[in-house]
C-alpha atoms as a PDB file:
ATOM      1  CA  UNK A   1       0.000   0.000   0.000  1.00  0.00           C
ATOM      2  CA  UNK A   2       1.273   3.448  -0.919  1.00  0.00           C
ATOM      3  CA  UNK A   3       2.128   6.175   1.735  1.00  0.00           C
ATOM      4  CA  UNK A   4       0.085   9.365   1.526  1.00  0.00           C
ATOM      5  CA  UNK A   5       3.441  10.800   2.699  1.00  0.00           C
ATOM      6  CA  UNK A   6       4.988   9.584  -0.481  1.00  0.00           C
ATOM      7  CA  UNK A   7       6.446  12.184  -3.027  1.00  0.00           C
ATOM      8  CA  UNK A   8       6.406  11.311  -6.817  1.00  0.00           C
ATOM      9  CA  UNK A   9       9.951  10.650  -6.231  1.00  0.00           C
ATOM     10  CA  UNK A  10       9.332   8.159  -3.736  1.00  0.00           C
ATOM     11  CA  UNK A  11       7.036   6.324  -5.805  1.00  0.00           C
ATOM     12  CA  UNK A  12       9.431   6.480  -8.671  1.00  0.00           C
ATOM     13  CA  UNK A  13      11.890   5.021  -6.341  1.00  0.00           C
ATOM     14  CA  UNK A  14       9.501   2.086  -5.520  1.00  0.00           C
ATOM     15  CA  UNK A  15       7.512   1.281  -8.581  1.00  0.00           C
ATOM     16  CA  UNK A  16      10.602   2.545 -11.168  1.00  0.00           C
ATOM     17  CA  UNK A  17       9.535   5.079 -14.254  1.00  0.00           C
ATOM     18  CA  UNK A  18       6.756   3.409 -15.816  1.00  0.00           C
ATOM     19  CA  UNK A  19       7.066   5.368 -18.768  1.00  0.00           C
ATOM     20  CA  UNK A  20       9.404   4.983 -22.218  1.00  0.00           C
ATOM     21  CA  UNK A  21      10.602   8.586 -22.445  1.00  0.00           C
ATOM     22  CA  UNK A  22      13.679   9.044 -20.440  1.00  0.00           C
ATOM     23  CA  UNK A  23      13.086  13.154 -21.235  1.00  0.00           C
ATOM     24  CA  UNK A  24      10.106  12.975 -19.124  1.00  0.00           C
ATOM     25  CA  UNK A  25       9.790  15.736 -16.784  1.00  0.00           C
ATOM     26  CA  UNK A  26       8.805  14.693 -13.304  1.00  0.00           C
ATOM     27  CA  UNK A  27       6.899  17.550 -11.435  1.00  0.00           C
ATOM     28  CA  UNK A  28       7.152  19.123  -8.088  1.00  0.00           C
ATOM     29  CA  UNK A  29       4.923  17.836  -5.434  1.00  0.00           C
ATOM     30  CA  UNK A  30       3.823  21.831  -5.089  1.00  0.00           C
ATOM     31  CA  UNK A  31       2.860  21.512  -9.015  1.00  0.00           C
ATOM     32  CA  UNK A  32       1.432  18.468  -8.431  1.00  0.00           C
ATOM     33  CA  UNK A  33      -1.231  19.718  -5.532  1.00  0.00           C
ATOM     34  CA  UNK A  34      -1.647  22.841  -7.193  1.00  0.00           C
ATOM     35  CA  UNK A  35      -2.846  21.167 -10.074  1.00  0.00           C
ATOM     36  CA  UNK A  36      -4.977  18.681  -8.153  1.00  0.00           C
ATOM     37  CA  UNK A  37      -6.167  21.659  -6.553  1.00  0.00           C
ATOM     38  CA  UNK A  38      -7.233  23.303  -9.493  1.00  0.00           C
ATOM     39  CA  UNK A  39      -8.722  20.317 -11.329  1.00  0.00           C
ATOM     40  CA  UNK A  40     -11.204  20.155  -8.277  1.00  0.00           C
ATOM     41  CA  UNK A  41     -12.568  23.446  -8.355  1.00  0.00           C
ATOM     42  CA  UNK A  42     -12.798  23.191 -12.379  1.00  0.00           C
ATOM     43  CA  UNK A  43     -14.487  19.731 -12.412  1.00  0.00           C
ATOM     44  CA  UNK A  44     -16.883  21.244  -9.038  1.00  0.00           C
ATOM     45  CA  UNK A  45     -18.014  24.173 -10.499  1.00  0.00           C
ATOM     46  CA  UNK A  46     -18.191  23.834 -14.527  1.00  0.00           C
ATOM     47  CA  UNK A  47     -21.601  22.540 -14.139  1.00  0.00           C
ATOM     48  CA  UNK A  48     -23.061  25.477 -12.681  1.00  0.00           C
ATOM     49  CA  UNK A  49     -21.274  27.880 -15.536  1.00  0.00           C
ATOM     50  CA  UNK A  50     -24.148  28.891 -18.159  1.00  0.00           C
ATOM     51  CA  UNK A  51     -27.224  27.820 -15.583  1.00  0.00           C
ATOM     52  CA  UNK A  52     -29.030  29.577 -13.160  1.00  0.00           C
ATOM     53  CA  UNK A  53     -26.645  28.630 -10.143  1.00  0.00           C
ATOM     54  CA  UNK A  54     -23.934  30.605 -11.758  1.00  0.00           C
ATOM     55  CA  UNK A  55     -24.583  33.026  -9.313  1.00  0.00           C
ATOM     56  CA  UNK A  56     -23.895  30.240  -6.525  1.00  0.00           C
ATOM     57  CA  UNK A  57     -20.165  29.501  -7.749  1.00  0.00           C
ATOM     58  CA  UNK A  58     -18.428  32.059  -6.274  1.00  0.00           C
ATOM     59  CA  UNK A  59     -19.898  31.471  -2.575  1.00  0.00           C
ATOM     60  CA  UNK A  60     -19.314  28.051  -2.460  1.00  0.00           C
ATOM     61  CA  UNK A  61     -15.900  28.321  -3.927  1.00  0.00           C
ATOM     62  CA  UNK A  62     -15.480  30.651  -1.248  1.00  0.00           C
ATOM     63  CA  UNK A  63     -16.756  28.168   1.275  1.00  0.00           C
ATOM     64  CA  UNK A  64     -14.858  25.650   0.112  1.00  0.00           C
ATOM     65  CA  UNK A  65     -11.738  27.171   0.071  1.00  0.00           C
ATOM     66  CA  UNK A  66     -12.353  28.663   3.657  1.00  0.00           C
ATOM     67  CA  UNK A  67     -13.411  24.444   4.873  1.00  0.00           C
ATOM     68  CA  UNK A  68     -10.088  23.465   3.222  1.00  0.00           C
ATOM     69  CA  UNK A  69      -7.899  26.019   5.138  1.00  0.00           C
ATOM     70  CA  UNK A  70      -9.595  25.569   8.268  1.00  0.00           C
ATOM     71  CA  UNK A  71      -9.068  21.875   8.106  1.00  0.00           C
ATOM     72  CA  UNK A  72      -5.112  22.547   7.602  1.00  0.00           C
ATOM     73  CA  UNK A  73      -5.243  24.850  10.578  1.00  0.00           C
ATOM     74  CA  UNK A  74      -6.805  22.237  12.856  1.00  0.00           C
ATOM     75  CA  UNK A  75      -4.270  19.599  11.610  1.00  0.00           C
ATOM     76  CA  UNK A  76      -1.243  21.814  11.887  1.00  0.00           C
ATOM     77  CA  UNK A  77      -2.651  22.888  15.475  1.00  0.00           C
ATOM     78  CA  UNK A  78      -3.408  18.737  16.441  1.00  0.00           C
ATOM     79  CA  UNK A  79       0.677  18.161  14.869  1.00  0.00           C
ATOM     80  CA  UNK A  80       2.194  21.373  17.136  1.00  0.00           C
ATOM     81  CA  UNK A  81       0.559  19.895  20.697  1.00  0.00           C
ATOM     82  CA  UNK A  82       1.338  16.195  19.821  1.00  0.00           C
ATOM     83  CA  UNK A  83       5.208  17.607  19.240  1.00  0.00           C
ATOM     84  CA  UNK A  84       4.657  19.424  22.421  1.00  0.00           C
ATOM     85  CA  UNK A  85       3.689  16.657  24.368  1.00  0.00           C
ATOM     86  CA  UNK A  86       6.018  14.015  22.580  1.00  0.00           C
ATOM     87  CA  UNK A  87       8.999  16.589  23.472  1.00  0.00           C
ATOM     88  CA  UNK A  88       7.702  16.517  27.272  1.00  0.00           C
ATOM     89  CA  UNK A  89       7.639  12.479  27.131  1.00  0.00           C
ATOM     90  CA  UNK A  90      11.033  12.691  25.779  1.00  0.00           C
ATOM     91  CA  UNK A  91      12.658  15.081  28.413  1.00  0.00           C
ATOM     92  CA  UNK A  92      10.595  12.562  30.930  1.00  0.00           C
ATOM     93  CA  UNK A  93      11.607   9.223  29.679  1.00  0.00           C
ATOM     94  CA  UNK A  94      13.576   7.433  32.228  1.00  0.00           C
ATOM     95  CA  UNK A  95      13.402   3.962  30.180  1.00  0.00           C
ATOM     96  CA  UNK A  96       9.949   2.893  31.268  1.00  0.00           C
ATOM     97  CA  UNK A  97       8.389   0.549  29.236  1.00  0.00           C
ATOM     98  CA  UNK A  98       5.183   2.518  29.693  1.00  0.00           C
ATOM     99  CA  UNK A  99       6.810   6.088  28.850  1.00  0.00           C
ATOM    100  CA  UNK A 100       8.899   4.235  25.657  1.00  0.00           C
ATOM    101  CA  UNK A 101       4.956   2.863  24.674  1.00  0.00           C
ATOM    102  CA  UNK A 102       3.609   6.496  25.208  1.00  0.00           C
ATOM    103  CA  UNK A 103       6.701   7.761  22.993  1.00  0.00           C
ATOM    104  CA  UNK A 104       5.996   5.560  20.003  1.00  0.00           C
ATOM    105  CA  UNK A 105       2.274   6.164  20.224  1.00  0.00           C
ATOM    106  CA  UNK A 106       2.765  10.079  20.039  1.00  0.00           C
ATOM    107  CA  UNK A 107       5.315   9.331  17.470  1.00  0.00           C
ATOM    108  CA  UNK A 108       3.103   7.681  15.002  1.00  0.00           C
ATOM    109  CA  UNK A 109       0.245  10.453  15.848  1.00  0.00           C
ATOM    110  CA  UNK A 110       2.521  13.173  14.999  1.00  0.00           C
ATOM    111  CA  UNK A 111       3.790  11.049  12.084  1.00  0.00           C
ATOM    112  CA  UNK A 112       0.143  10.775  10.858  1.00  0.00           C
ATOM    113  CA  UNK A 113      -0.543  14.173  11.413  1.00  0.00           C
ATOM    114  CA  UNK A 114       2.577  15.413   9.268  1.00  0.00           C
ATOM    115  CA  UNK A 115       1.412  13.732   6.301  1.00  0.00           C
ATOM    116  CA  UNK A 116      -2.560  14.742   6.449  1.00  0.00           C
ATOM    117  CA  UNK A 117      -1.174  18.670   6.818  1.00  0.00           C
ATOM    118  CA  UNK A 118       0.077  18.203   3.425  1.00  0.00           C
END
């Protein structure tokens, strides 16, 4: 199963080029969501262009936009206090089994976390 953490380069690195061209270009991961970005609000809205919820587009682009940065806000806030807490377990740990368990599950929050903020 693929990482959602995984750049194009990383899943160049584990499938190999799949295509013939050795020219090809191979695209940022910033071109790559701004793209994917900009497909979705195309493919959304270019049903209501030329009807009578034309007017609507431009709210609920709005609204959409404002649900999509409010989500990465939340995230980013959930990643910052599980690195604050993870750094207090760390400055704790005195080689408890039950601090080390803490550690790792903290860990793999914060790793989770770090790759949905993306």
């Amino acid at each position: 199963m693929l990482d959602k953490s995984a750049t194009v380069y990383d899943q160049i690195e584990l499938f190999g080029l799949t295509e013939t061209d050795d020219d090809l270009p191979i695209p940022n991961d910033d071109e790559l969501r701004t793209d994917l970005m900009q497909r979705t609000f195309d493919t959304l809205f270019e049903g209501m262009a030329g009807t009578g919820l034309h007017r609507e587009i431009e709210p609920i682009a709005h609204g959409l936009a404002s649900l999509i940065f409010r989500r990465r806000n939340a995230i980013q806030k959930q990643l910052s206090d599980t690195s604050d807490a993870l750094q207090g377990l760390i400055r704790a740990a005195d080689g408890s089994e039950v601090l080390e368990t803490q550690l790792d599950q903290l860990q793999r929050k914060a790793d989770r976390f770090g790759t949905d903020a993306v």
